[in-house]
PDB file of N, CA and C in Angstrom:
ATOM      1  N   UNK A   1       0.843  -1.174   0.000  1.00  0.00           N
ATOM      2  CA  UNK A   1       0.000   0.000   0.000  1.00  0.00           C
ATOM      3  C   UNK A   1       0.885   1.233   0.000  1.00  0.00           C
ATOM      4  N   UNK A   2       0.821   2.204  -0.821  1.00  0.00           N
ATOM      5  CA  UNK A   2       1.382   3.657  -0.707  1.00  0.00           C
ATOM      6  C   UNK A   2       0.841   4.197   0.424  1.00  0.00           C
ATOM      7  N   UNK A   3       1.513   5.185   0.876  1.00  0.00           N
ATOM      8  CA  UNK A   3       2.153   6.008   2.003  1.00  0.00           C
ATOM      9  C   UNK A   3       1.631   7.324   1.410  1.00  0.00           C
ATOM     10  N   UNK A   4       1.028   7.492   0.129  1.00  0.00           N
ATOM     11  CA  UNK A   4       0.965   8.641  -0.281  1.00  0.00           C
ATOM     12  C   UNK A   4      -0.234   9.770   1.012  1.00  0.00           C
ATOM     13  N   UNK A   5      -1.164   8.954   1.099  1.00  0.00           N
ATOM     14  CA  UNK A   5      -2.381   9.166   2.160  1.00  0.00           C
ATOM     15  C   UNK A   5      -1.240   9.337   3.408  1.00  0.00           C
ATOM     16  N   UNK A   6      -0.332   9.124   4.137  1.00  0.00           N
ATOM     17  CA  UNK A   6       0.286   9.238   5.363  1.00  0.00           C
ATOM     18  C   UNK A   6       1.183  10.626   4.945  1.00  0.00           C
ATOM     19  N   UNK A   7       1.420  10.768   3.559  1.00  0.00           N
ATOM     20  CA  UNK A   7       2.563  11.600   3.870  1.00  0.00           C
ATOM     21  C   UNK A   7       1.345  13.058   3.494  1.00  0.00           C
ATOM     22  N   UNK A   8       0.781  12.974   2.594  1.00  0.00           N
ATOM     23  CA  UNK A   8      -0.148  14.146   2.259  1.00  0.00           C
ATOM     24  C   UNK A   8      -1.176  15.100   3.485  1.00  0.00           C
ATOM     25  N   UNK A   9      -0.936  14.359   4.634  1.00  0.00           N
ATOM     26  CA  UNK A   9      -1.782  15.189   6.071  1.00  0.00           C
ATOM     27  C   UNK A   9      -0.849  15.277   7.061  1.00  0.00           C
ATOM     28  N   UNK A  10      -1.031  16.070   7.481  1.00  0.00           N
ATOM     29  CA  UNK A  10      -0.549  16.544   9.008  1.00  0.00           C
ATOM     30  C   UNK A  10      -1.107  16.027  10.333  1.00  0.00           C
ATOM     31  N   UNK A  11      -0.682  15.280  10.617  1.00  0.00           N
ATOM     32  CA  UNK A  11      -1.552  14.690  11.677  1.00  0.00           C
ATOM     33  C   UNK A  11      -0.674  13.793  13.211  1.00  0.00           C
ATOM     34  N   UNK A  12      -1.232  13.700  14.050  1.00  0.00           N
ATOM     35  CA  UNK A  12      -0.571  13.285  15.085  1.00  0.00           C
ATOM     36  C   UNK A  12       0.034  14.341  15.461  1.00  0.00           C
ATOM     37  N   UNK A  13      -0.467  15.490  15.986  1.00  0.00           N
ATOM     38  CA  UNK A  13       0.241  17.103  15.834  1.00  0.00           C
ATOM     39  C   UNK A  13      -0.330  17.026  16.954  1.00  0.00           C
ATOM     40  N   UNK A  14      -1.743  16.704  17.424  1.00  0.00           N
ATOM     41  CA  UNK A  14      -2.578  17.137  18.395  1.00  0.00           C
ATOM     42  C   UNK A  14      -3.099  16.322  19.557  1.00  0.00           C
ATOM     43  N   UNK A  15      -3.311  16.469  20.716  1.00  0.00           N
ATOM     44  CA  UNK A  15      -4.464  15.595  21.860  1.00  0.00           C
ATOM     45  C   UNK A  15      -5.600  15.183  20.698  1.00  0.00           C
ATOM     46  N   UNK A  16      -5.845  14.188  20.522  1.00  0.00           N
ATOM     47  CA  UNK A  16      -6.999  13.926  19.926  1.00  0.00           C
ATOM     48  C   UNK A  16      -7.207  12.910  18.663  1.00  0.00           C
ATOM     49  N   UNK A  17      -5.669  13.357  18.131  1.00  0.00           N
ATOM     50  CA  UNK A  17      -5.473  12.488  16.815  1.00  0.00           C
ATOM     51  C   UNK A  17      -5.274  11.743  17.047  1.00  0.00           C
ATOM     52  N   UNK A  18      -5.929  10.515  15.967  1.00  0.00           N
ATOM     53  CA  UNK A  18      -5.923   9.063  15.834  1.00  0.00           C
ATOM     54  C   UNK A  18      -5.090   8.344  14.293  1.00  0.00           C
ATOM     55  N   UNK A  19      -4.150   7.511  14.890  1.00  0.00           N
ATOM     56  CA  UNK A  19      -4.145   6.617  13.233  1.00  0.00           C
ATOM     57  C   UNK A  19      -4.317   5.070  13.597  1.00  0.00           C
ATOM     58  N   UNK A  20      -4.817   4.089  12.268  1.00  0.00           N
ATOM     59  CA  UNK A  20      -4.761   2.886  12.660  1.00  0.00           C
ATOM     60  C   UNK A  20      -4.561   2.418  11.662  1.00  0.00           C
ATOM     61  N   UNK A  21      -3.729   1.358  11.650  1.00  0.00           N
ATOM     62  CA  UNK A  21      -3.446   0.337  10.508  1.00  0.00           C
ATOM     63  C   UNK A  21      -3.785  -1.042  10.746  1.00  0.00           C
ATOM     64  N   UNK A  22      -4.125  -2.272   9.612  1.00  0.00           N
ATOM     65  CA  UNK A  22      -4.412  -3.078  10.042  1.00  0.00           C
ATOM     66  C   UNK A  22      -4.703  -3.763   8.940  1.00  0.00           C
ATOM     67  N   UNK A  23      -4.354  -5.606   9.135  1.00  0.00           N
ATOM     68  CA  UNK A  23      -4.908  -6.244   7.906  1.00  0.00           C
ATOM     69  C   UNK A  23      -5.265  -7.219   8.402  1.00  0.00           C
ATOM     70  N   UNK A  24      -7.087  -7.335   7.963  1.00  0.00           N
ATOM     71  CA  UNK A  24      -8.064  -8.156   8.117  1.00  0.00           C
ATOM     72  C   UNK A  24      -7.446  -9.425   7.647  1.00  0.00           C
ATOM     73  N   UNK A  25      -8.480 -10.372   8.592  1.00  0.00           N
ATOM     74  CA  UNK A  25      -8.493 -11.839   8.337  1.00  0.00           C
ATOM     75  C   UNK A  25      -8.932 -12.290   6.817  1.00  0.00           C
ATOM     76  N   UNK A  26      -9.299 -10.751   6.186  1.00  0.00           N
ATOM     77  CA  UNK A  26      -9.629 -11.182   4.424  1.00  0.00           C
ATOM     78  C   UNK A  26      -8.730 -10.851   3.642  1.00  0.00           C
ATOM     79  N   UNK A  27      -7.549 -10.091   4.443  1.00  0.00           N
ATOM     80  CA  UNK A  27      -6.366  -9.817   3.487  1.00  0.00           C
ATOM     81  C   UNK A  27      -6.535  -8.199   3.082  1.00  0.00           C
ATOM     82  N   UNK A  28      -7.427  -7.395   3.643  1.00  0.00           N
ATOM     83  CA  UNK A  28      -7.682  -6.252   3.314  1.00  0.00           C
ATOM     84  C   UNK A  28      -6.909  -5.532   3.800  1.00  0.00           C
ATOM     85  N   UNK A  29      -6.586  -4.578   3.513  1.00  0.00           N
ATOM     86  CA  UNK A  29      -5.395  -3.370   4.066  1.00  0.00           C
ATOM     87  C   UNK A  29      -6.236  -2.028   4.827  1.00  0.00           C
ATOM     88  N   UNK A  30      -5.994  -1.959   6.014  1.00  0.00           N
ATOM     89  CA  UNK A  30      -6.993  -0.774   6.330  1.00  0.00           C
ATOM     90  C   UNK A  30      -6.431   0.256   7.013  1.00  0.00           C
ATOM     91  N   UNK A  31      -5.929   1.848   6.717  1.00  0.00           N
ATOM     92  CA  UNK A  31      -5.709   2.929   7.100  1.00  0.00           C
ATOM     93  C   UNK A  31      -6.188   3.886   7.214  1.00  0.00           C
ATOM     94  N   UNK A  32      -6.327   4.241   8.536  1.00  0.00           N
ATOM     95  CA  UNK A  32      -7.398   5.339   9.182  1.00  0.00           C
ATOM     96  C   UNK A  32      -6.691   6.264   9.907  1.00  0.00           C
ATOM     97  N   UNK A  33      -7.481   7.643   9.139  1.00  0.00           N
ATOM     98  CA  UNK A  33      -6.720   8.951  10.643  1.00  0.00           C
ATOM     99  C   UNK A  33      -7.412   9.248  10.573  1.00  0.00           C
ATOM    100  N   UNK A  34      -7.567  10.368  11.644  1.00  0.00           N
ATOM    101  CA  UNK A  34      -8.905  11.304  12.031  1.00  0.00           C
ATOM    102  C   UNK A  34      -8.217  12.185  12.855  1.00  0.00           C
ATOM    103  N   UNK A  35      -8.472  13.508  12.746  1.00  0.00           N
ATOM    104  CA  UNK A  35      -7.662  14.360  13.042  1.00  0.00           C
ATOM    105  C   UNK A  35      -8.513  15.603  13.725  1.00  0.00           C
ATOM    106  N   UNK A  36      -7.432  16.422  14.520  1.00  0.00           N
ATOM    107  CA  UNK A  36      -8.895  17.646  14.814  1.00  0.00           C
ATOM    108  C   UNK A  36     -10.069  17.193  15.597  1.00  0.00           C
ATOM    109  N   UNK A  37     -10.216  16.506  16.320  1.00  0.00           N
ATOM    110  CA  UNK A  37     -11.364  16.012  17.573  1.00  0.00           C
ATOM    111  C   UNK A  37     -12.355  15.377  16.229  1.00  0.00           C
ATOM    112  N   UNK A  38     -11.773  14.947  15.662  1.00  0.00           N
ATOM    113  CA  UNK A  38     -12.748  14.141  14.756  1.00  0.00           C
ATOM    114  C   UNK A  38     -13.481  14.996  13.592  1.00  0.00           C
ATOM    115  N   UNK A  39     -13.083  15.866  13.403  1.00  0.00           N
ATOM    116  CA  UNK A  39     -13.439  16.645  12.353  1.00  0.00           C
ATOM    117  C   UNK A  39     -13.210  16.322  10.626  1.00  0.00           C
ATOM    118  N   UNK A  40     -11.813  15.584  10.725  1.00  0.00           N
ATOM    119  CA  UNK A  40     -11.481  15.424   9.399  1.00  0.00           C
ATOM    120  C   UNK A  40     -11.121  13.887  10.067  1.00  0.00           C
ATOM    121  N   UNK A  41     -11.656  13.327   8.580  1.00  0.00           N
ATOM    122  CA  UNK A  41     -11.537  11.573   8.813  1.00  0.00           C
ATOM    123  C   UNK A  41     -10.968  11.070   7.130  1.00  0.00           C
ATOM    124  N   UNK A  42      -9.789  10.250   7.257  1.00  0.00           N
ATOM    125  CA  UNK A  42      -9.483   9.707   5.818  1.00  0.00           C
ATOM    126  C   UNK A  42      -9.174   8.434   5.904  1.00  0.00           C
ATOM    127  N   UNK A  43      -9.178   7.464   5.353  1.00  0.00           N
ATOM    128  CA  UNK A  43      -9.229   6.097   5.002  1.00  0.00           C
ATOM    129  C   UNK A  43      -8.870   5.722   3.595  1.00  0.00           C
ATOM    130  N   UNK A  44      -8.215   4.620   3.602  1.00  0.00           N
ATOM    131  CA  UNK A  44      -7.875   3.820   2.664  1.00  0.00           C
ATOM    132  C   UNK A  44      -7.805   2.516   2.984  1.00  0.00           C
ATOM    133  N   UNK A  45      -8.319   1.793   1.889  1.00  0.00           N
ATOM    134  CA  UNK A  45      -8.264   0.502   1.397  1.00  0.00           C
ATOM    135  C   UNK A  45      -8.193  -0.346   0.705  1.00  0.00           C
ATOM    136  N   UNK A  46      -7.370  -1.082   0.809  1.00  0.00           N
ATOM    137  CA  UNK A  46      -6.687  -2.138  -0.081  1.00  0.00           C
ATOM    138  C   UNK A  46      -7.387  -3.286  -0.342  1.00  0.00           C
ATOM    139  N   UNK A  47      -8.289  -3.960  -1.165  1.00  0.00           N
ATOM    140  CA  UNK A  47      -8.714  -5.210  -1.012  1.00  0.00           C
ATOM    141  C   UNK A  47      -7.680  -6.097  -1.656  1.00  0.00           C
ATOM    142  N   UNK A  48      -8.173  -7.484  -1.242  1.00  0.00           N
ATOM    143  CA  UNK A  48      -6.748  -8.536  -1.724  1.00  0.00           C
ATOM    144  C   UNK A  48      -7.006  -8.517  -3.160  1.00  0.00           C
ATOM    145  N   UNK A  49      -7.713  -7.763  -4.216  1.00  0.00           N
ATOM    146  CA  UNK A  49      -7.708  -7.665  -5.586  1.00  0.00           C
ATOM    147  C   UNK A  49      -6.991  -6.920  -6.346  1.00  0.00           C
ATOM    148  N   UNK A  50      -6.482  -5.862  -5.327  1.00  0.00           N
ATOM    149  CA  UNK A  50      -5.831  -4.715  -5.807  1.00  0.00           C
ATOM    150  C   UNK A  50      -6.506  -3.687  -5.657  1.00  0.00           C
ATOM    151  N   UNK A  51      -7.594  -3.497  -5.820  1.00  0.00           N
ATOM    152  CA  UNK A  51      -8.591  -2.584  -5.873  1.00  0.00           C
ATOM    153  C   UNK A  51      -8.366  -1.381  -4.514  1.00  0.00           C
ATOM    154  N   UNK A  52      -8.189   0.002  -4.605  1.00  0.00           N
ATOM    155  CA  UNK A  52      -8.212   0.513  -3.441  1.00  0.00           C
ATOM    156  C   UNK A  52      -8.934   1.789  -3.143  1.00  0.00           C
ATOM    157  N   UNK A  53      -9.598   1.807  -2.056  1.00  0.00           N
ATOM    158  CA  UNK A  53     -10.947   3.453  -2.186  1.00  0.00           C
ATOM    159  C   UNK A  53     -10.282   3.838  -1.241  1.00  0.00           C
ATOM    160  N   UNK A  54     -10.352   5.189  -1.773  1.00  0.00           N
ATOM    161  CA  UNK A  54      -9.898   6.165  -0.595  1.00  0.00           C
ATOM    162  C   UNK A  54     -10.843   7.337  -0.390  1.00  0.00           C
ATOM    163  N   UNK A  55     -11.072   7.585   0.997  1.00  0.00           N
ATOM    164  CA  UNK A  55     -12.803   8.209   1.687  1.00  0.00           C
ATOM    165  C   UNK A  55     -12.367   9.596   2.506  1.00  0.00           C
ATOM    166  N   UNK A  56     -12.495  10.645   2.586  1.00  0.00           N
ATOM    167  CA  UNK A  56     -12.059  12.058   3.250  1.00  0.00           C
ATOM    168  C   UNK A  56     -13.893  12.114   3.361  1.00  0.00           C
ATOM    169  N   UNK A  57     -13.608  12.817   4.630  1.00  0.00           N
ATOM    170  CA  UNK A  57     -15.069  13.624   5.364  1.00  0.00           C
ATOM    171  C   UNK A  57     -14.179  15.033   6.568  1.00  0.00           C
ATOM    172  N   UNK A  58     -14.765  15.961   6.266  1.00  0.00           N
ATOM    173  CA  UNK A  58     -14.479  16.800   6.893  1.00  0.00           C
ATOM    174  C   UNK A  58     -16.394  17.414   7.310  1.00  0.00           C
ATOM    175  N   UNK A  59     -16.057  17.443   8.812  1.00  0.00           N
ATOM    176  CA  UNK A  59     -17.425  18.132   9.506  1.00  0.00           C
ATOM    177  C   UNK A  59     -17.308  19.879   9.630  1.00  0.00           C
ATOM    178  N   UNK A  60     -18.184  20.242   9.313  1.00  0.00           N
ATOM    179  CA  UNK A  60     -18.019  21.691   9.459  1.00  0.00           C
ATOM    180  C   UNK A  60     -18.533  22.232  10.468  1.00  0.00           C
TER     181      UNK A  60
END
């Protein structure tokens, strides 16, 4: 999985920020931050096909 999503945010700066990595018992690749008391949230994922979505939500 690219790093591009880790290197493109600023994050772990603050009380509050979260990251998680992790690969499911299906082989899926899963990277999560959330930043800002939960304000901005991004994700990526890898399925074992290759296939990968990547999800941004920012709360206003």
């Amino acid at each position: 999985m690219s790093f591009d999503l880790i290197k493109s945010f600023n994050f772990l700066k603050a009380p509050g920020d979260r990251f998680s990595a992790r690969i499911t018992n299906t082989g899926r690749k899963v990277l999560k931050i959330s930043t800002d008391h939960g304000k901005f949230k991004a994700s990526k994922v890898q399925y074992s096909n290759g296939t990968t979505v990547e999800t941004y939500t920012r709360k206003r």
